[in-house]
N, C-alpha and C. Protein backbone atom coordinates (compact mmCIF):
# COMPACT_ATOMS: atom_id res chain seq x y z
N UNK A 1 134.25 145.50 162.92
CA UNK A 1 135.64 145.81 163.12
C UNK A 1 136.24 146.24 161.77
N UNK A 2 137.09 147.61 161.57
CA UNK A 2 137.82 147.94 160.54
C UNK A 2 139.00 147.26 160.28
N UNK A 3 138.90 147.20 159.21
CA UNK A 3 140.12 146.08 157.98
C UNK A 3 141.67 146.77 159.26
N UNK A 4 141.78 148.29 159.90
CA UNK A 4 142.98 148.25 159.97
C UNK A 4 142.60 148.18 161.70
N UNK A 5 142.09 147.63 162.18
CA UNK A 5 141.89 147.21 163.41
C UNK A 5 142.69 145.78 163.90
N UNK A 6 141.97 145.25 162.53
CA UNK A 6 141.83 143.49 162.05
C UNK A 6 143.82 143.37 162.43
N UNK A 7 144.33 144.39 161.63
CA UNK A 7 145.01 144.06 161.32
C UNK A 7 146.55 144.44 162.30
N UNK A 8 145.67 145.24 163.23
CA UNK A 8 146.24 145.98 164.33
C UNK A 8 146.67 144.78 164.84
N UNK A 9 145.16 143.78 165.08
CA UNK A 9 144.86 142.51 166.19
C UNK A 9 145.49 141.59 165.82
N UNK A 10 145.94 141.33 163.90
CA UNK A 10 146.79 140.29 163.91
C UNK A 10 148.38 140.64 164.22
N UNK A 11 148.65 142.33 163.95
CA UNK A 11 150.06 142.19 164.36
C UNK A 11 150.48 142.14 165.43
N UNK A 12 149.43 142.52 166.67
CA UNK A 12 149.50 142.16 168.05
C UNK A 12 149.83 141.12 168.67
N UNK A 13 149.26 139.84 168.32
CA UNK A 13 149.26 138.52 168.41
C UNK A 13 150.15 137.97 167.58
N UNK A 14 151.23 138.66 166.94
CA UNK A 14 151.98 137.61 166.02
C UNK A 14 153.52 138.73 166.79
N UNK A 15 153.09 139.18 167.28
CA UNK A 15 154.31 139.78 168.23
C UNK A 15 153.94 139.12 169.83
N UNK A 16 152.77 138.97 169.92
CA UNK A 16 153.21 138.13 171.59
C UNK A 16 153.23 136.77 171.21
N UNK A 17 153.17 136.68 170.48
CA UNK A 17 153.61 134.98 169.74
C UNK A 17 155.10 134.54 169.67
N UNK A 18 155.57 135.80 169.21
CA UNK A 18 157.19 135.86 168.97
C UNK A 18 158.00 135.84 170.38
N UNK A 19 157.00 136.14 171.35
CA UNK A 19 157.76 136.83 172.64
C UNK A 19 157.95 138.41 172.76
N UNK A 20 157.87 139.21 171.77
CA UNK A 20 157.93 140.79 171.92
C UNK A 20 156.61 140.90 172.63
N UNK A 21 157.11 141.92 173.53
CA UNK A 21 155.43 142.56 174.31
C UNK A 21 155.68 144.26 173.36
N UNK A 22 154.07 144.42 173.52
CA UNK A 22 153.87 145.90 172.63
C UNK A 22 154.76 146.68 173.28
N UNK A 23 155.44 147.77 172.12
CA UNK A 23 155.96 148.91 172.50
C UNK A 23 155.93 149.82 172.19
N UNK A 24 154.93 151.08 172.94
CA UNK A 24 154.19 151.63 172.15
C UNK A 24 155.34 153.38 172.13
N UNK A 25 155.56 153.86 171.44
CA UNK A 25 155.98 154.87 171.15
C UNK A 25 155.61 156.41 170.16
N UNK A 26 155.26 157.23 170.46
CA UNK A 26 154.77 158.40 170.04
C UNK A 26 155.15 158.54 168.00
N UNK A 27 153.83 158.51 167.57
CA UNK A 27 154.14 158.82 165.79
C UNK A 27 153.67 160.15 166.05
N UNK A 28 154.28 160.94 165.19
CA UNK A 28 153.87 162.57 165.18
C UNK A 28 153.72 162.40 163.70
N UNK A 29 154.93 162.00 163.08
CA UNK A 29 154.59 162.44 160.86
C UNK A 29 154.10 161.22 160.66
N UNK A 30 153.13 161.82 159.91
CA UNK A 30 152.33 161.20 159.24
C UNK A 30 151.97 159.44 160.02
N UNK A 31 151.38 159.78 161.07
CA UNK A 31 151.26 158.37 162.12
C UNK A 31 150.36 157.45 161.12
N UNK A 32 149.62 157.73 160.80
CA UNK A 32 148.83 156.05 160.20
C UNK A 32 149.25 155.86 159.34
N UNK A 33 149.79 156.83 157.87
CA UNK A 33 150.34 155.52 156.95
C UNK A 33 152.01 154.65 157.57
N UNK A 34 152.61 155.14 158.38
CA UNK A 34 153.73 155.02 159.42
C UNK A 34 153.25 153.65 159.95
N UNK A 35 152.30 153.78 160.85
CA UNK A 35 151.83 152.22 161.50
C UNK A 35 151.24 151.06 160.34
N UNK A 36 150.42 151.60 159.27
CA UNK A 36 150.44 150.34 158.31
C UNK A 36 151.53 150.21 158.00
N UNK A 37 152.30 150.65 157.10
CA UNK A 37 154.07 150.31 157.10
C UNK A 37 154.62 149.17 158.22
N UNK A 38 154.47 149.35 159.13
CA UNK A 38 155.38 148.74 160.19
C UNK A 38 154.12 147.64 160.67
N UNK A 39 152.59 147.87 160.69
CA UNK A 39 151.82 146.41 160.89
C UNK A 39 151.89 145.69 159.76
N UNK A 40 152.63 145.75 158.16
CA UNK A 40 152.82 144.96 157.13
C UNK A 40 154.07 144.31 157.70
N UNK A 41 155.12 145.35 157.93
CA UNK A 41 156.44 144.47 158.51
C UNK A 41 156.37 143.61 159.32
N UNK A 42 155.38 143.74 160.55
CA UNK A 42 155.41 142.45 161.48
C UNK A 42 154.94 141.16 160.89
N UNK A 43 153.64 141.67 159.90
CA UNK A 43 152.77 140.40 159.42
C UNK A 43 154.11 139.44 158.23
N UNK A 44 153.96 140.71 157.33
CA UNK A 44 155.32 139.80 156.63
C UNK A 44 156.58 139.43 157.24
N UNK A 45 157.28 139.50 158.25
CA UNK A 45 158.38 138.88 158.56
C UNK A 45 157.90 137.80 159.73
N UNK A 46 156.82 137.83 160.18
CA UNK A 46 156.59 136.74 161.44
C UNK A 46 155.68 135.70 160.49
N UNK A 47 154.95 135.76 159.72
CA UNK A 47 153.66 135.19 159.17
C UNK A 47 154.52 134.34 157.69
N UNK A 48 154.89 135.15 157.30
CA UNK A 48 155.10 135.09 155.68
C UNK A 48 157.00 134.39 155.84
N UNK A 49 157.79 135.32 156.41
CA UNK A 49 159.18 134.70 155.96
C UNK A 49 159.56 135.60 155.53
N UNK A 50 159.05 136.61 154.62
CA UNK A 50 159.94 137.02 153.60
C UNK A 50 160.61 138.53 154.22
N UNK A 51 161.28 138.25 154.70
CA UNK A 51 162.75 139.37 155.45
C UNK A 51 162.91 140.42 154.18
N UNK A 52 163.03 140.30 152.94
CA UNK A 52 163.68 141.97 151.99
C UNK A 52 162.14 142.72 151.89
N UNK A 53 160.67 141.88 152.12
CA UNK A 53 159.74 142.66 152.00
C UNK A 53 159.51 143.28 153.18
N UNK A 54 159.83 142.50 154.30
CA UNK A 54 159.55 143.15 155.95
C UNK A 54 160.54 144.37 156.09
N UNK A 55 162.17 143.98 155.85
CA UNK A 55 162.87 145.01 155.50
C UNK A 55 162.11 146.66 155.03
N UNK A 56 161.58 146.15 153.43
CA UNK A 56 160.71 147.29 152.89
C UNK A 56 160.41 148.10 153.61
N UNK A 57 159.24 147.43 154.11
CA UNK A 57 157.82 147.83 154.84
C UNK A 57 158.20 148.64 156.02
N UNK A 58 159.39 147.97 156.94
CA UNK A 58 159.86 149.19 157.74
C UNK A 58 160.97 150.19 157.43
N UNK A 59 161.40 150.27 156.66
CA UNK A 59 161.82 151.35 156.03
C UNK A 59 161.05 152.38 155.41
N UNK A 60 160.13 151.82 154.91
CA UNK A 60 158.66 152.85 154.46
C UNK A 60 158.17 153.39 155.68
N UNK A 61 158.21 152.73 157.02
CA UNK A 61 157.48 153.43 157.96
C UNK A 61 158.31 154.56 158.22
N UNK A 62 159.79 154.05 158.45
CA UNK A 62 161.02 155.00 158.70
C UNK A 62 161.29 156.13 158.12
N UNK A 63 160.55 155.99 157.13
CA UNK A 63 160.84 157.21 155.93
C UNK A 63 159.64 158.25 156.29
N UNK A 64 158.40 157.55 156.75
CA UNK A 64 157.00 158.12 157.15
C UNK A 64 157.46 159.08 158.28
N UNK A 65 158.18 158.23 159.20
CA UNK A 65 158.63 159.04 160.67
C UNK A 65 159.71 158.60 161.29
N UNK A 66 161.17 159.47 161.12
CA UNK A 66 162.15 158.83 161.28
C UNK A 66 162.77 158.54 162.63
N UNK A 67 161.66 158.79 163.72
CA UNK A 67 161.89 158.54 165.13
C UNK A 67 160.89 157.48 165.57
N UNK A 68 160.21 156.72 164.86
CA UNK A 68 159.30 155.16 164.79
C UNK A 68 160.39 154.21 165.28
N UNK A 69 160.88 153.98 166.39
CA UNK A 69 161.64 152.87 167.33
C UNK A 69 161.40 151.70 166.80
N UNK A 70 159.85 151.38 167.09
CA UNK A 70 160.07 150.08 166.88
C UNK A 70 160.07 149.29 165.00
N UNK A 71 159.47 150.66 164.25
CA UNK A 71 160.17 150.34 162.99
C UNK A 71 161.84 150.10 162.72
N UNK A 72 162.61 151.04 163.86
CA UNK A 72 164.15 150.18 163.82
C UNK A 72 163.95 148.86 164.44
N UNK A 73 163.48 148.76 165.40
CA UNK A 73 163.77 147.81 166.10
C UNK A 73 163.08 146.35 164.90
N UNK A 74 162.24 146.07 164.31
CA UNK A 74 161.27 145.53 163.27
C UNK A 74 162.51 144.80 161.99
N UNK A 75 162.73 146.18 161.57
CA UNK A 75 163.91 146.40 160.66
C UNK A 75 165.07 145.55 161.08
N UNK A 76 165.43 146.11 161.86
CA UNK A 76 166.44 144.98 163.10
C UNK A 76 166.46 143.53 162.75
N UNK A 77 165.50 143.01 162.99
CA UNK A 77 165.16 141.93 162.93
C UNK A 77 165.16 141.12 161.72
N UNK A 78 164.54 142.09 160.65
CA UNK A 78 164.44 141.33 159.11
C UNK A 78 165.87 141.22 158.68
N UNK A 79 167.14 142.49 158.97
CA UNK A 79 167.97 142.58 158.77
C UNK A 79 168.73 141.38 159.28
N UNK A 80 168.69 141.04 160.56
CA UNK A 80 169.28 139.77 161.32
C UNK A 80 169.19 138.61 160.04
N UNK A 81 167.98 138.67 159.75
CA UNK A 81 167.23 136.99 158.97
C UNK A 81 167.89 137.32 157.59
N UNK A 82 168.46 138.43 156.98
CA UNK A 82 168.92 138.55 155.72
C UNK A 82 170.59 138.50 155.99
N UNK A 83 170.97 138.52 156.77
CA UNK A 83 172.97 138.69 157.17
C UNK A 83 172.78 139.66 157.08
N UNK A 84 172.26 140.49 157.24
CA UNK A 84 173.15 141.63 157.31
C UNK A 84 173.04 142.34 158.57
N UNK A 85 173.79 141.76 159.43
CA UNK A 85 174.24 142.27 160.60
C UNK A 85 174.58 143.47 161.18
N UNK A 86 175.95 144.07 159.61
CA UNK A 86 175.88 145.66 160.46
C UNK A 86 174.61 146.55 160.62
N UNK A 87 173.54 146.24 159.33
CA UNK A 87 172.48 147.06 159.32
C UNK A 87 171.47 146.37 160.64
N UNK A 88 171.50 145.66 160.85
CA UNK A 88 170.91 145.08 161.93
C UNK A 88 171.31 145.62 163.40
N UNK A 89 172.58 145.86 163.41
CA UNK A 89 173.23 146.26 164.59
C UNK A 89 173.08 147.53 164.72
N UNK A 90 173.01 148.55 164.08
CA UNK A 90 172.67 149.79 163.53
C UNK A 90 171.41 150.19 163.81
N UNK A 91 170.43 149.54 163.63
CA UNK A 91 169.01 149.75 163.44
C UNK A 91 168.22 149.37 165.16
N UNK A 92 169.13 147.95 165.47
CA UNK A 92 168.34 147.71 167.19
C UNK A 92 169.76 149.25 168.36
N UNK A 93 170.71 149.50 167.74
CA UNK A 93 171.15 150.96 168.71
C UNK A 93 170.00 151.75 168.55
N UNK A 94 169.81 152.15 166.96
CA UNK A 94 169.25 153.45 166.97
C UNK A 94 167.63 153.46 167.49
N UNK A 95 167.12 152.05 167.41
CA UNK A 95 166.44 151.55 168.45
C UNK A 95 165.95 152.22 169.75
N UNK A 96 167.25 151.72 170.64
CA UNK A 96 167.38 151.94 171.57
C UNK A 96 167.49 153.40 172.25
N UNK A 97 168.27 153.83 171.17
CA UNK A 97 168.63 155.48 171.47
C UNK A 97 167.15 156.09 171.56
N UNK A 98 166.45 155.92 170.35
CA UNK A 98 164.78 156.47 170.81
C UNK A 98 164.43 156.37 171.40
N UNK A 99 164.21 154.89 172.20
CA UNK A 99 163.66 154.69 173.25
C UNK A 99 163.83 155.60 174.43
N UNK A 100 164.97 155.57 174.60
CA UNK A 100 165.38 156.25 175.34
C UNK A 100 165.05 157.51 175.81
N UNK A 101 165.18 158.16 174.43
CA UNK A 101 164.50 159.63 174.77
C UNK A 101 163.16 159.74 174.18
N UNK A 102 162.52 158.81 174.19
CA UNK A 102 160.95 158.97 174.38
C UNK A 102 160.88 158.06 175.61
N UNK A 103 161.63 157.94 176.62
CA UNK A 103 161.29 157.56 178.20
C UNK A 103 160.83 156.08 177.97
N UNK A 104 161.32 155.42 177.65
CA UNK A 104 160.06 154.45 176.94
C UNK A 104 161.51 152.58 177.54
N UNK A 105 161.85 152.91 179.06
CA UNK A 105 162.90 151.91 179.37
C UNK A 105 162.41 150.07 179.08
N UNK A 106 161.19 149.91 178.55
CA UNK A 106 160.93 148.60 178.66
C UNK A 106 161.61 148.31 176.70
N UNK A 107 161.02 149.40 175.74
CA UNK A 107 161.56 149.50 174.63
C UNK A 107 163.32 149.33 174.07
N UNK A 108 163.44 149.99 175.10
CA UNK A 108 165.46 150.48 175.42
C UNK A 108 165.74 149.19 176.04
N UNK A 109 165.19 148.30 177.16
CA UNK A 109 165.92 147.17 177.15
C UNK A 109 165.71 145.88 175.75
N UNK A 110 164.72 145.85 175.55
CA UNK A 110 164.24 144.95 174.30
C UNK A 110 165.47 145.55 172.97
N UNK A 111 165.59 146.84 172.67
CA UNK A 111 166.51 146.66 171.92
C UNK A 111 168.09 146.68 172.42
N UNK A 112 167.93 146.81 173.59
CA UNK A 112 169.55 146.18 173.87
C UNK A 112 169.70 145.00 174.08
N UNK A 113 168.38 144.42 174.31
CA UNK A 113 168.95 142.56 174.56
C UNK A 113 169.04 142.29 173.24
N UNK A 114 168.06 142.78 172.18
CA UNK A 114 168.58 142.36 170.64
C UNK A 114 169.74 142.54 170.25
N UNK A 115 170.26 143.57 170.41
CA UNK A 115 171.50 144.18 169.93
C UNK A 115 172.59 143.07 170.76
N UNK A 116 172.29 142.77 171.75
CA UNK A 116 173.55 141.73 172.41
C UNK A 116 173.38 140.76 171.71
N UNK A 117 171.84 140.20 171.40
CA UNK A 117 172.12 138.78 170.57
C UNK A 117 172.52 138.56 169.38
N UNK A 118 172.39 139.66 168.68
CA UNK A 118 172.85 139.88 167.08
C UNK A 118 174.46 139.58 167.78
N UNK A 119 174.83 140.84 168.21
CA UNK A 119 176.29 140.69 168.25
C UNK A 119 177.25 138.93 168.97
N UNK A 120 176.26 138.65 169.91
CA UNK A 120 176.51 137.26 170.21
C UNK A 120 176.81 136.74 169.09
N UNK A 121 175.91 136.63 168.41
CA UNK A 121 175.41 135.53 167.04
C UNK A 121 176.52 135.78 165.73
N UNK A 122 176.96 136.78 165.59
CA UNK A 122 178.13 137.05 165.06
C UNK A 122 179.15 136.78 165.16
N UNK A 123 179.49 137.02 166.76
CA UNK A 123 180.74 136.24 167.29
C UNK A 123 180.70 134.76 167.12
N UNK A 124 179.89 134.41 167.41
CA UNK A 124 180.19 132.34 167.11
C UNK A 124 179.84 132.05 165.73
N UNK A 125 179.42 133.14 164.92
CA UNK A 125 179.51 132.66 163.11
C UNK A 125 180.76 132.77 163.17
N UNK A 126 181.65 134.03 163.38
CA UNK A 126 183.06 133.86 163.23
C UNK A 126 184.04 132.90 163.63
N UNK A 127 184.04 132.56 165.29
CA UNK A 127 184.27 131.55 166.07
C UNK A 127 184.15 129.88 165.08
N UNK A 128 182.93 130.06 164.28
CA UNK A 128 182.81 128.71 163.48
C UNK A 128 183.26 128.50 162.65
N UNK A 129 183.56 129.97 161.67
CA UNK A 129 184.54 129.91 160.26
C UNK A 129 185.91 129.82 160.56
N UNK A 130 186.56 130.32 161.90
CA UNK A 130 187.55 130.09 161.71
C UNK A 130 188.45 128.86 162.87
N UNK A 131 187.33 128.01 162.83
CA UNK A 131 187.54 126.61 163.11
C UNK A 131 187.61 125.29 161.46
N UNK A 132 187.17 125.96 160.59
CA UNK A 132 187.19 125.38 159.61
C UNK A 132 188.41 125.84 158.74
């Protein structure tokens, strides 16, 4: 088995671990250094913790191919774990919007249920500060 197989298989399993099921969406630029980019982001933000390197890593994919969904959607996520919400909120739309027009409706709901929970999760941070 090749090192980027290996590594296919661990980001596979550390996304149905999380609860994400695969979502597979069309790379046209430059597709493989694009998917290492974004199989570092899963490993580092599910495995490791560290959200500004997962951040990175899908932004590097994003930059590889700027219609890579689930590198927003990835991004999304690290962004959630760092506050920063608007970029978070930003990243699971534009998400979604791909999905969309790459036909891809199981992708488009996954980033709209994210996008509701970010925004949930915002509302009762606020709701909590201004009870104090």
């Amino acid at each position: 088995m090749k090192i980027s197989q290996i590594i296919a298989l661990i980001a596979t399993c550390t996304l149905a671990a999380a609860g994400v099921t695969a979502i597979a969406s069309p790379v046209k630029a430059n597709p493989e250094e694009a998917q290492v980019f974004l199989k570092q982001c899963y490993i580092i933000h599910h495995k490791l913790k560290d959200y500004q390197s997962a951040e990175a890593a899908c932004t590097q994919a994003i930059s590889l191919h700027s219609e890579y969904a689930e590198a927003y959607l990835f991004r999304g996520g690290a962004r959630l774990h760092l506050e920063n919400y608007q970029g978070a909120d930003a990243d699971f739309s534009r998400a979604a919007e791909l999905f969309q027009q790459q036909n891809n409706p199981e992708g488009y709901q996954t980033a709209q249920k994210l996008l509701g929970m970010s925004q949930d999760l915002q509302r009762k941070l606020r709701e909590l500060n201004q009870g104090r």
